[in-house]
Structures are given as structure tokens and as C-alpha cells.
C-alpha atoms as a PDB file:
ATOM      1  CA  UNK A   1     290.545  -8.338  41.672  1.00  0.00           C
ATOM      2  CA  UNK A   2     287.506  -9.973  43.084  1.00  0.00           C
ATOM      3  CA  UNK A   3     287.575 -13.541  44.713  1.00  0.00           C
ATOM      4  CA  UNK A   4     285.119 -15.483  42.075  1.00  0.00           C
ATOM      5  CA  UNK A   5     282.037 -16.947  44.217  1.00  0.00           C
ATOM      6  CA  UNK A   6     281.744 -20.741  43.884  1.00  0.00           C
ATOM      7  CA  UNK A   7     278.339 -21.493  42.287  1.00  0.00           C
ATOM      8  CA  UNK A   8     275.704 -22.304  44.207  1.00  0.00           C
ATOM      9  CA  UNK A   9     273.515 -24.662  42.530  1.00  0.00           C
ATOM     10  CA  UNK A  10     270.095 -25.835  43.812  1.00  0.00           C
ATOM     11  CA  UNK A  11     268.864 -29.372  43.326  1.00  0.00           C
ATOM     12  CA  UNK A  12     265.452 -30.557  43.642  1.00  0.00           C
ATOM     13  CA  UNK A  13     263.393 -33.260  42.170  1.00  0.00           C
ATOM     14  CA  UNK A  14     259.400 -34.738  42.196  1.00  0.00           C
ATOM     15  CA  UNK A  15     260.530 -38.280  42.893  1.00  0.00           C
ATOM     16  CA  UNK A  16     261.342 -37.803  46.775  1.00  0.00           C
ATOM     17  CA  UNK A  17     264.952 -37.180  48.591  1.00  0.00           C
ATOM     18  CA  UNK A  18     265.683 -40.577  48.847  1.00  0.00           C
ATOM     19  CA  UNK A  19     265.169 -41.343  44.915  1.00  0.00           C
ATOM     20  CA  UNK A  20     268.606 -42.907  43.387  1.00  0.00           C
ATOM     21  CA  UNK A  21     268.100 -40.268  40.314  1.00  0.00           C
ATOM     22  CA  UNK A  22     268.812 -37.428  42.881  1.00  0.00           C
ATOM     23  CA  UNK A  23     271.166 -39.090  44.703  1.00  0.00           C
ATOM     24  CA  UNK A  24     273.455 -39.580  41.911  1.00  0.00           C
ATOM     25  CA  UNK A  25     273.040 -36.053  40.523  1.00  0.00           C
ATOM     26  CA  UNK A  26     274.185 -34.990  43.748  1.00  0.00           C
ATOM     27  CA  UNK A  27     277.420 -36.787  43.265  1.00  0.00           C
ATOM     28  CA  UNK A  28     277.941 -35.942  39.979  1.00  0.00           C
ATOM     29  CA  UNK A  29     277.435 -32.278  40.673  1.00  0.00           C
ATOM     30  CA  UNK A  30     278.947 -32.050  43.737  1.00  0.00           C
ATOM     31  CA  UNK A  31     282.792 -30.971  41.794  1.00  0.00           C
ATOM     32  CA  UNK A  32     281.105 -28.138  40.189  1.00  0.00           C
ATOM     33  CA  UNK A  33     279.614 -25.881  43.756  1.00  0.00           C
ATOM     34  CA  UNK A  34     277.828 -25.694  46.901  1.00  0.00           C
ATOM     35  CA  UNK A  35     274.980 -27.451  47.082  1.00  0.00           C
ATOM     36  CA  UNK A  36     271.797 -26.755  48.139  1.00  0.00           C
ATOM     37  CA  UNK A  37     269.505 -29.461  48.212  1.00  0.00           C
ATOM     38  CA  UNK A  38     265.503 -29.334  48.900  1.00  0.00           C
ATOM     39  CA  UNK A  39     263.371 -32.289  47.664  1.00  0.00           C
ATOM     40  CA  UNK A  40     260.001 -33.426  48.632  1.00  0.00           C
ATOM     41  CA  UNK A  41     260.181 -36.355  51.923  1.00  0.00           C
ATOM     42  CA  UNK A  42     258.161 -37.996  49.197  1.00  0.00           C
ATOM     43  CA  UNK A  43     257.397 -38.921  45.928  1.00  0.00           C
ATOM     44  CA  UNK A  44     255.382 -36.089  44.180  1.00  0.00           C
ATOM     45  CA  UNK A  45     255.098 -37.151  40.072  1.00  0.00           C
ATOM     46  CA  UNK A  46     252.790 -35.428  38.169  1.00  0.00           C
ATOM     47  CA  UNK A  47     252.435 -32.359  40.830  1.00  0.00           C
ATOM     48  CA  UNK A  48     253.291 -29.939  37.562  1.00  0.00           C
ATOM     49  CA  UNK A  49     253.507 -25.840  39.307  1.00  0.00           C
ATOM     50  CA  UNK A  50     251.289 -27.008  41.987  1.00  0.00           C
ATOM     51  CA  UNK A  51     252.084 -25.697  45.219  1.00  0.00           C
ATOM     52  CA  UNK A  52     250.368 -25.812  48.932  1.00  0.00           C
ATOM     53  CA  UNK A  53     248.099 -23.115  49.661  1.00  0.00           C
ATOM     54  CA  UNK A  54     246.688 -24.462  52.160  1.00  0.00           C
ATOM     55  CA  UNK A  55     248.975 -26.810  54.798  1.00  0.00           C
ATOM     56  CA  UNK A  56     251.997 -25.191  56.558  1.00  0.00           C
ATOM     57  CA  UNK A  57     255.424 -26.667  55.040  1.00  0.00           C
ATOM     58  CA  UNK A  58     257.499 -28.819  57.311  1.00  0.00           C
ATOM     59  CA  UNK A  59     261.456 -28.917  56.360  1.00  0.00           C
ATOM     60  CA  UNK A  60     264.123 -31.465  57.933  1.00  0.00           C
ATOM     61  CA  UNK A  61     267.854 -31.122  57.414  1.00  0.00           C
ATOM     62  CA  UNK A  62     269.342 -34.272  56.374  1.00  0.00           C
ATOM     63  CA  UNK A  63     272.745 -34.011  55.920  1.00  0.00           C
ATOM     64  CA  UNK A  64     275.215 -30.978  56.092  1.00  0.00           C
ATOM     65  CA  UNK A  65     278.876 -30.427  55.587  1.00  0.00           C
ATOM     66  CA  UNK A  66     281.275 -27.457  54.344  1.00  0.00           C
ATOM     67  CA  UNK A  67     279.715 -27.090  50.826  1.00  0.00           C
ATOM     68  CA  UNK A  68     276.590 -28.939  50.988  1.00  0.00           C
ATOM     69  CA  UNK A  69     273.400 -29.512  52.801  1.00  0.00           C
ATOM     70  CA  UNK A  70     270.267 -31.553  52.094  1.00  0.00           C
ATOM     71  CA  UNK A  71     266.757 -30.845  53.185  1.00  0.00           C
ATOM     72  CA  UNK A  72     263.388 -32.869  52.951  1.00  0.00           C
ATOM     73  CA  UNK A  73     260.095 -30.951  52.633  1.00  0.00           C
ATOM     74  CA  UNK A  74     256.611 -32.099  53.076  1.00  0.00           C
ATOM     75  CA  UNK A  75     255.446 -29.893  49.954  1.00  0.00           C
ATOM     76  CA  UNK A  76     256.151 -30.019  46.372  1.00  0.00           C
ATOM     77  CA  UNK A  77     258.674 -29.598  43.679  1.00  0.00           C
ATOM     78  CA  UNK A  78     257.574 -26.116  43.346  1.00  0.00           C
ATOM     79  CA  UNK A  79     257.486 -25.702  46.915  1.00  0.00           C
ATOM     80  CA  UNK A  80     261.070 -26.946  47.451  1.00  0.00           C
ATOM     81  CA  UNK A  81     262.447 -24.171  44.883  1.00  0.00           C
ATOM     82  CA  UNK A  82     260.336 -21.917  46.913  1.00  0.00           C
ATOM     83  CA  UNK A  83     261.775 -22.416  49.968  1.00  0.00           C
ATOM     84  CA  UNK A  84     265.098 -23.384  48.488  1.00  0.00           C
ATOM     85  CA  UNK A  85     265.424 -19.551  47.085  1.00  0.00           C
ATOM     86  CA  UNK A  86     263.334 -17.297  49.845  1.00  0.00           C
ATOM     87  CA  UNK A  87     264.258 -19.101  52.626  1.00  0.00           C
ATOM     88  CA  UNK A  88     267.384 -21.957  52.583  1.00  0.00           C
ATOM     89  CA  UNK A  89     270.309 -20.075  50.492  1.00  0.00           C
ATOM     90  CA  UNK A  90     272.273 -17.758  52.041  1.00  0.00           C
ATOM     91  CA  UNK A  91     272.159 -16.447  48.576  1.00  0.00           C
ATOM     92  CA  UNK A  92     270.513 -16.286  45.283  1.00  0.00           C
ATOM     93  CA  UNK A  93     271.712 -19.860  43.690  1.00  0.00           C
ATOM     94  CA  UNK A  94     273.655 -19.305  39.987  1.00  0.00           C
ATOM     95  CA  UNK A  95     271.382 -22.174  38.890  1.00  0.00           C
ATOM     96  CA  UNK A  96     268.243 -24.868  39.146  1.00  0.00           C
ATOM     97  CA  UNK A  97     268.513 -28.325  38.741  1.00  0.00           C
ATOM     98  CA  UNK A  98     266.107 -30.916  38.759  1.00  0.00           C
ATOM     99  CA  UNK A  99     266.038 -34.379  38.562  1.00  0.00           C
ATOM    100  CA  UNK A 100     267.412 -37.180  37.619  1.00  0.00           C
ATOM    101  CA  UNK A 101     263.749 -38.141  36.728  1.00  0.00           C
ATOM    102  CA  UNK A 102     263.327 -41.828  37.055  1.00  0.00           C
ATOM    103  CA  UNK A 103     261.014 -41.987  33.163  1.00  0.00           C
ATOM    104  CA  UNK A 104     260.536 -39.424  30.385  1.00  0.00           C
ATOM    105  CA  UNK A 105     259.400 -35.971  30.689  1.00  0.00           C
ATOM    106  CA  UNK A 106     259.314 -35.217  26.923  1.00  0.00           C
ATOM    107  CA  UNK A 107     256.692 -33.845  24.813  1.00  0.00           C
ATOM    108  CA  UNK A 108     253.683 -33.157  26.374  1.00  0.00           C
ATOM    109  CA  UNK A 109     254.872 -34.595  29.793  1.00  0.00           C
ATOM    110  CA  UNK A 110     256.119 -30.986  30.399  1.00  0.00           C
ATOM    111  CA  UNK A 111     252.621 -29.843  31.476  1.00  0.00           C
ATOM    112  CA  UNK A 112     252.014 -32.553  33.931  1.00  0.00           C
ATOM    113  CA  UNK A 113     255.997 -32.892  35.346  1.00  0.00           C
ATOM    114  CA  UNK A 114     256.897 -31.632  38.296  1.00  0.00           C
ATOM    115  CA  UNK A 115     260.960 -32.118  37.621  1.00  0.00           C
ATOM    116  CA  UNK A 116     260.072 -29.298  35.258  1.00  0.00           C
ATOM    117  CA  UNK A 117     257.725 -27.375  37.383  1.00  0.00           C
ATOM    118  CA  UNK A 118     260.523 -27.373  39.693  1.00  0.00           C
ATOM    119  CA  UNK A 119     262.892 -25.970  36.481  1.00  0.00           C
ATOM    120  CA  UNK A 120     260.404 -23.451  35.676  1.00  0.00           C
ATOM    121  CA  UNK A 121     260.101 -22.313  39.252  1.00  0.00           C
ATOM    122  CA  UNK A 122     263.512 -21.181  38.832  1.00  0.00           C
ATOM    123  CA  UNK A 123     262.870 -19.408  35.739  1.00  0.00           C
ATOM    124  CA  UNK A 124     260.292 -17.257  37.652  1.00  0.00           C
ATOM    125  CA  UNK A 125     263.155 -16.097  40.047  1.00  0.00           C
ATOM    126  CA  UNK A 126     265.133 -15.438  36.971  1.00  0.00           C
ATOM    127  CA  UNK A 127     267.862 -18.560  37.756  1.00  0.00           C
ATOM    128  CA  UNK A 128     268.783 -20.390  34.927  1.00  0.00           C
ATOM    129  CA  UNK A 129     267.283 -24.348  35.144  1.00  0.00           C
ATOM    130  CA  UNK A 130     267.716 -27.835  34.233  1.00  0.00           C
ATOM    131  CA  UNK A 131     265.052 -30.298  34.390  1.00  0.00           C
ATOM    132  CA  UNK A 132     267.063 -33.321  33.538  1.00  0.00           C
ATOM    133  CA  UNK A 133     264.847 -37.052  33.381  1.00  0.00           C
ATOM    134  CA  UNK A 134     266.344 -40.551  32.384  1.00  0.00           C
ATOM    135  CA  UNK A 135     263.792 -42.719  30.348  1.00  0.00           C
ATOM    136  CA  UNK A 136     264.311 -45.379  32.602  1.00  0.00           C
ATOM    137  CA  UNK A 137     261.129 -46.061  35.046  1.00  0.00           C
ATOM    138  CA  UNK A 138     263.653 -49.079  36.904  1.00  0.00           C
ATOM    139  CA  UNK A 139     264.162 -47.807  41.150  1.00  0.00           C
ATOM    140  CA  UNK A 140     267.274 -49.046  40.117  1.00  0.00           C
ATOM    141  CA  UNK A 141     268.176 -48.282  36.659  1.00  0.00           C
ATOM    142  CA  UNK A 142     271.949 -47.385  35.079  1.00  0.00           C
ATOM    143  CA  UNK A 143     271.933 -43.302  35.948  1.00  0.00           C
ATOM    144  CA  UNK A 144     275.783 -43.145  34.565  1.00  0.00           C
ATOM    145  CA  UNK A 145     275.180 -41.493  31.146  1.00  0.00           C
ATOM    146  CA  UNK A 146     272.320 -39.333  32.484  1.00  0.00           C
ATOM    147  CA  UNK A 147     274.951 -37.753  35.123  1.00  0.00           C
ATOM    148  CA  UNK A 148     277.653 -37.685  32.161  1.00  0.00           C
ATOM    149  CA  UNK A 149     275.490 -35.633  30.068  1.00  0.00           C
ATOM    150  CA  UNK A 150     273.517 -33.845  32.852  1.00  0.00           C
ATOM    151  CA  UNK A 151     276.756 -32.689  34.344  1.00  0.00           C
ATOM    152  CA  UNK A 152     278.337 -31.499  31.020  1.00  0.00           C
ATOM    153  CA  UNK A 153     275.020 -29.611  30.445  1.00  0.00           C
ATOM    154  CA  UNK A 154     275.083 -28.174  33.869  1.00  0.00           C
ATOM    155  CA  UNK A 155     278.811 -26.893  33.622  1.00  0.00           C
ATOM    156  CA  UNK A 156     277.430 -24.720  30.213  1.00  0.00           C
ATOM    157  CA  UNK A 157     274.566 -22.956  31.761  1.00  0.00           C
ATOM    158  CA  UNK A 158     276.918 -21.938  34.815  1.00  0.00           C
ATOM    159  CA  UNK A 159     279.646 -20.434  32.131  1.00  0.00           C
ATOM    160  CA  UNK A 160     276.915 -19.376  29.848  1.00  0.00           C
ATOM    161  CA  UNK A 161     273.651 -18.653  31.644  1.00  0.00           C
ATOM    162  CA  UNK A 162     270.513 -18.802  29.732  1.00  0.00           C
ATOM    163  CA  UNK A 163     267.909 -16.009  28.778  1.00  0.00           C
ATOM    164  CA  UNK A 164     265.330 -14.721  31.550  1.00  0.00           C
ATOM    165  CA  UNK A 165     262.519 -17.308  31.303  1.00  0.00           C
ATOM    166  CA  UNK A 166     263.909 -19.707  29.599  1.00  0.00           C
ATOM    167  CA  UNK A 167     265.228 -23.117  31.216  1.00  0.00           C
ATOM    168  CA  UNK A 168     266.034 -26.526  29.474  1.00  0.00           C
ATOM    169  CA  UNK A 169     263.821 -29.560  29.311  1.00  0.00           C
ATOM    170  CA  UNK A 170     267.028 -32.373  28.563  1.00  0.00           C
ATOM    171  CA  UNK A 171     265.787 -36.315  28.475  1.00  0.00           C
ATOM    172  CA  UNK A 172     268.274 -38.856  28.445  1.00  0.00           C
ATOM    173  CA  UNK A 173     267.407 -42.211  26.560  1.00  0.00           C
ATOM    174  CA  UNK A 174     267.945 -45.305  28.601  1.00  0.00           C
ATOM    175  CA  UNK A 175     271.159 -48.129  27.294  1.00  0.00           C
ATOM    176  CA  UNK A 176     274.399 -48.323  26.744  1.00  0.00           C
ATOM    177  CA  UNK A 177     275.625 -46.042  23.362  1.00  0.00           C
ATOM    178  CA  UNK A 178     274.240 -42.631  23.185  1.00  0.00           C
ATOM    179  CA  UNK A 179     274.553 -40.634  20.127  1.00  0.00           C
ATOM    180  CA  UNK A 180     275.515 -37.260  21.356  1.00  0.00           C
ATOM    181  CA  UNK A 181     273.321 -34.304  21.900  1.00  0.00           C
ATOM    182  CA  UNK A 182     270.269 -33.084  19.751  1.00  0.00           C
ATOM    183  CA  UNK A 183     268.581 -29.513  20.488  1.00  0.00           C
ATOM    184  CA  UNK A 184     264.635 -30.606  19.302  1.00  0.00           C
ATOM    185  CA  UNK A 185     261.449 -29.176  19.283  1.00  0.00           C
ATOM    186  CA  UNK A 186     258.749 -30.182  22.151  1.00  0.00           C
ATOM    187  CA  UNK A 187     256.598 -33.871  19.971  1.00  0.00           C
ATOM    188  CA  UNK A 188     253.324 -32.874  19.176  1.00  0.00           C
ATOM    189  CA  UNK A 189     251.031 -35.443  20.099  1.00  0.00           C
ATOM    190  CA  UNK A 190     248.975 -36.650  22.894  1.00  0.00           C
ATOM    191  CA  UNK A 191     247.660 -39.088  25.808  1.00  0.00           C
ATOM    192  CA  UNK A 192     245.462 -41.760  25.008  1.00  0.00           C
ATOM    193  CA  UNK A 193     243.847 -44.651  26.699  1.00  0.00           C
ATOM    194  CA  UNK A 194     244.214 -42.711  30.031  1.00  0.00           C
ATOM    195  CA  UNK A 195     242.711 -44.864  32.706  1.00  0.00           C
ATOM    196  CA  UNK A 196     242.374 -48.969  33.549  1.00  0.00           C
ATOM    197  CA  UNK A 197     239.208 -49.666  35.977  1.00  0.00           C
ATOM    198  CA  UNK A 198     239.073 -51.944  37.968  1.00  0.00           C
ATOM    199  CA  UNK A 199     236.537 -52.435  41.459  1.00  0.00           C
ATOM    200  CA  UNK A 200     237.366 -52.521  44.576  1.00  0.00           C
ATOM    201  CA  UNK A 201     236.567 -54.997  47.628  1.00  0.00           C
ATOM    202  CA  UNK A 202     232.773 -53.594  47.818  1.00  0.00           C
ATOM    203  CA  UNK A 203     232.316 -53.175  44.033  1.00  0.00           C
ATOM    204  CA  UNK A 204     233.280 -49.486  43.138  1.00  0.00           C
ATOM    205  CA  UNK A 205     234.370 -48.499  40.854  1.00  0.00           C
ATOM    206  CA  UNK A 206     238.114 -47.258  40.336  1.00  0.00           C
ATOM    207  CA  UNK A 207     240.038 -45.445  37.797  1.00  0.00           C
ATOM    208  CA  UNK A 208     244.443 -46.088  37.495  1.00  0.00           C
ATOM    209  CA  UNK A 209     245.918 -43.165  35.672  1.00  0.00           C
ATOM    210  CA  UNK A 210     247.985 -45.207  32.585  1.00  0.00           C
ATOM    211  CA  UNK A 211     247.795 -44.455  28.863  1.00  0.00           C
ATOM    212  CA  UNK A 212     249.703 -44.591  25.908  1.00  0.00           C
ATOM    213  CA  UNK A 213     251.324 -41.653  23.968  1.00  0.00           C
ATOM    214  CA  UNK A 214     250.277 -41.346  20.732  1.00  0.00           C
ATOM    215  CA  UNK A 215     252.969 -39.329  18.483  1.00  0.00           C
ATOM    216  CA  UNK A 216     251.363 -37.677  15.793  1.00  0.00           C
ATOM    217  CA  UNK A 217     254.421 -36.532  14.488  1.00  0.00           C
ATOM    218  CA  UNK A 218     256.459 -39.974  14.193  1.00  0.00           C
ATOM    219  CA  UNK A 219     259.552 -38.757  11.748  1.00  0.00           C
ATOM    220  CA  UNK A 220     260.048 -35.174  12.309  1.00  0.00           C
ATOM    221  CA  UNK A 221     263.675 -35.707  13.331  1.00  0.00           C
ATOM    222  CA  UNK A 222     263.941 -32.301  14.747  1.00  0.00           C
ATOM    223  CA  UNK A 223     261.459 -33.497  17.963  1.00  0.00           C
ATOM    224  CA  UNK A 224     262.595 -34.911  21.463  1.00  0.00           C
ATOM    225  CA  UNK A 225     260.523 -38.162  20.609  1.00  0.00           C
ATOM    226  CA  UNK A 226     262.371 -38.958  17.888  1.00  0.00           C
ATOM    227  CA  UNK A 227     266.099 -37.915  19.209  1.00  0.00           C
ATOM    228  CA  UNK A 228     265.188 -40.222  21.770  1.00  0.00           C
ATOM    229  CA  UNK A 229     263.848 -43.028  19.846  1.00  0.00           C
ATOM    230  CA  UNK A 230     267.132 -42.640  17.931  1.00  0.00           C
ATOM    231  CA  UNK A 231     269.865 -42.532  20.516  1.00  0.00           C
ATOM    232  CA  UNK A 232     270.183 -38.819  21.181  1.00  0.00           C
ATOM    233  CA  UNK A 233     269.893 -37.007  24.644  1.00  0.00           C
ATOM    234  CA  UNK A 234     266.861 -34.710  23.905  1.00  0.00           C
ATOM    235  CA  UNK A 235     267.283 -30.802  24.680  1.00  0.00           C
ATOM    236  CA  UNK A 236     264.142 -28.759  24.536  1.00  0.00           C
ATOM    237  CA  UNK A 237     264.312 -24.752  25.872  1.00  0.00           C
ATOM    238  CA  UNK A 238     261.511 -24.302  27.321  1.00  0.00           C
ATOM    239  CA  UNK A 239     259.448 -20.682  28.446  1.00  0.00           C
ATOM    240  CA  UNK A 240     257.599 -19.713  31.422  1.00  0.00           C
ATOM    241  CA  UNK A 241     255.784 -17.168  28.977  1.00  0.00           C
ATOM    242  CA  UNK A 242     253.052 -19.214  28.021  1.00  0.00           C
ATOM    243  CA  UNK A 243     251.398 -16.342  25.577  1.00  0.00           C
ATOM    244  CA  UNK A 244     250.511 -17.026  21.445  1.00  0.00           C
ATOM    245  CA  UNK A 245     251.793 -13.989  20.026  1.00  0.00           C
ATOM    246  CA  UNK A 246     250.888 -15.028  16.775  1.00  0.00           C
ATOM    247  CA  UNK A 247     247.245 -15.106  17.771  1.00  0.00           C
ATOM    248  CA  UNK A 248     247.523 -11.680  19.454  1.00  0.00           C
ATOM    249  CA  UNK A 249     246.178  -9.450  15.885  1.00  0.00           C
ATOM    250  CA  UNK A 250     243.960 -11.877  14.851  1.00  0.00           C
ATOM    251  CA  UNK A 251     242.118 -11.976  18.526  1.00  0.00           C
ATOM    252  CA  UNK A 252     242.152  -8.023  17.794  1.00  0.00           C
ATOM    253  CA  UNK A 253     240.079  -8.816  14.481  1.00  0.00           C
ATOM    254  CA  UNK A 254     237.611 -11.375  16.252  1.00  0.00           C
ATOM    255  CA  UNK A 255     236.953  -9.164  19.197  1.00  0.00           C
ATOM    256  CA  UNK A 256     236.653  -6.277  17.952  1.00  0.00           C
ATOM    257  CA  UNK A 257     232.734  -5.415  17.963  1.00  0.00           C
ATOM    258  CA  UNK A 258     233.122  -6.895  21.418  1.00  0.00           C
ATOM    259  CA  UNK A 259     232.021  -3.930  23.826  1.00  0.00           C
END
């Protein structure tokens, strides 16, 4: 009978190597495999899929023992995954995780996020992936039931897997007495009240990114807004296949005299 490989699970995050939230998934994951960690020397929020076309990547080994090791890299999330899978692992990894976000990554935050970029990234390389985010903005904030629940999570998709494309977006609501788990629907809604200008010494002009979310779908108790307003950690599958199927025959029926 064959010796069962120990899973080798690749972490990665968008709020630098030296964030707390990836610090303590380390530790709570570190029971479950190897690790192989590759994070950005910096924080990288909001860098969605982006990756660098243009600039050379610079990697720096950190730490290393027996069953772990810990790289910085001067690119992205997405880059880290990247280089994490074609060029770090002495194998394919059995799974992606990313995080522990420090703030939400629900609803539409999923387009901008690069915790899930880096999640999706895996998806394209066929690797189940967790993007995992505490609702907690605080450097310093209480990471305990995030790891709890992150880890449980994590131990599922290693037994279980997940379908090709498909990873989990899972949000954590910040205090002390969680609910349990709710599977929900991505919020509907959107950003408003985007920017706050201010001027600068000479008197330009500047623009800080802010904004409020407005929820335009307040009590649908099946959405991760609500599990979260409510106590529950949030669990959204997500899909690198971005097409509208349902929209496929009735594009057929617009474009049809179209020659």
C-alpha cells in the first residue's frame, strides 16, 4: 500500500508577509501539512488578478525548516501563487489558502480583493482555494475564531476537494460568539461615496479611495452581508468562469442579422 503524501498547502495573502492575519494562519495550519508560504514583501489590497507584466519578480526566503518555508515577493497576490506553483513547490500543492484578510472581502469586494485573486489563481491551476478574511480592519485585532473556523474549513477541502474552478470566498465576522457556519449567496449591492478630496501643500487637488457600501438587498438572509451582520461566518463558492449562460440564446436572438 502506498505511503499517503502529507498535504502540501500553499499560503498567500494581499496584506504583506509580515501581516498578523497570515501569521496566525500559518500557525493554525501548520498541524494539517507542509507549508509553502509566498506573500507579497508588502501590502498589496485591492491588487484583484493583477499581476506584473512588466518588472522582473524578486523572491527572499524567510524562514525554512523540515515542513515549512516562507518566502517574500516583490509582486502580487497573483504573482505569489504564480511563483508559489511553477516555481517554489517541489510539487503541485493539494490546496490554496489565502488570508487571514485584515477587513471584509464579501459581496462585491470579490472583484477588487486580492486575498481572492490569490484563491482564484489557484482555481486556474485546478487546486482547490480558500480566500479566508476577518472583518476586523484592527493591525491587531482577535484572529482566534477566524483560525478556528478557517482551519476547520481548510481540513474539509483537503478530505473533500472542491470542483475544478470553483474555490470558497469564507468571511469571518469580528467578536466574541459566532453563530456557526452559513453557505450564502454573493450581496448584491454596490460602492458609493467613493472618494474624499482633499489638496495638497500647492493646492491640487487629491482624491482618497473610501466609500460606503450600499446593500440593496438588506434581509435576504441567504447573502454573506446578512450572515455576517447576524453572527454567521459567511461561505460563498465562488467561479473563475465568469460567462452568463443564461444570456447566451438570447445574445443569439439580438445578434443575429449581425453579419
Amino acid at each position: 500500500m502506498k505511503e499517503k503524501k502529507t498535504p502540501l498547502i500553499l499560503i498567500s495573502n494581499d496584506d504583506g508577509v509580515h501581516a498578523n492575519g497570515i501569521k496566525e494562519l500559518i500557525q493554525a495550519l501548520r498541524p494539517l501539512g507542509e507549508l509553502l508560504v509566498v506573500a507579497p514583501d508588502g501590502p498589496r489590497s485591492g491588487m484583484s488578478g493583477a499581476i506584473s507584466s512588466i518588472d522582473p519578480l524578486h523572491i527572499q526566503l524567510l524562514e525554512a525548516d523540515e515542513s515549512m518555508k516562507i518566502y517574500s515577493c516583490s509582486g502580487t497576490p497573483v504573482d505569489c501563487i504564480k511563483l508559489g506553483i511553477n516555481e517554489l513547490a517541489e510539487r503541485q500543492p493539494d490546496i490554496v489558502v489565502s488570508g487571514i484578510n485584515h477587513g471584509s472581502n464579501s459581496s462585491l469586494c470579490v472583484l477588487y480583493s486580492g486575498t481572492v485573486g490569490a484563491a482564484l489563481e489557484g482555481c486556474v491551476f485546478g487546486i482547490p482555494s480558500v480566500a479566508l478574511s476577518l472583518t476586523d480592519y484592527d493591525l491587531n485585532a482577535d484572529f482566534k475564531h477566524a483560525c478556528r473556523y478557517g482551519r476547520q474549513i481548510v481540513e474539509e477541502v483537503i478530505r473533500e476537494g472542491l470542483p475544478a474552478g470553483i474555490c470558497l470566498n469564507v468571511n469571518i465576522p469580528a467578536g466574541t460568539t459566532i453563530q456557526g457556519i452559513k453557505i450564502c449567496t454573493q450581496t448584491k449591492g454596490r460602492w458609493i461615496k467613493e472618494f474624499y478630496k482633499t489638496r495638497d501643500e500647492a493646492g491640487e487637488e487629491l482624491y482618497w479611495l473610501t466609500g460606503e457600501f450600499d446593500n440593496t438587498e438588506p434581509e435576504n438572509d441567504k447573502s454573506d452581508e446578512w450572515a455576517l451582520a447576524n453572527g454567521y461566518v459567511a461561505v460563498v463558492p465562488i467561479q473563475i468562469d465568469m460567462t452568463a449562460y443564461t444570456m447566451i440564446e438570447r445574445l443569439h436572438e439580438i445578434l443575429s442579422d449581425c453579419r
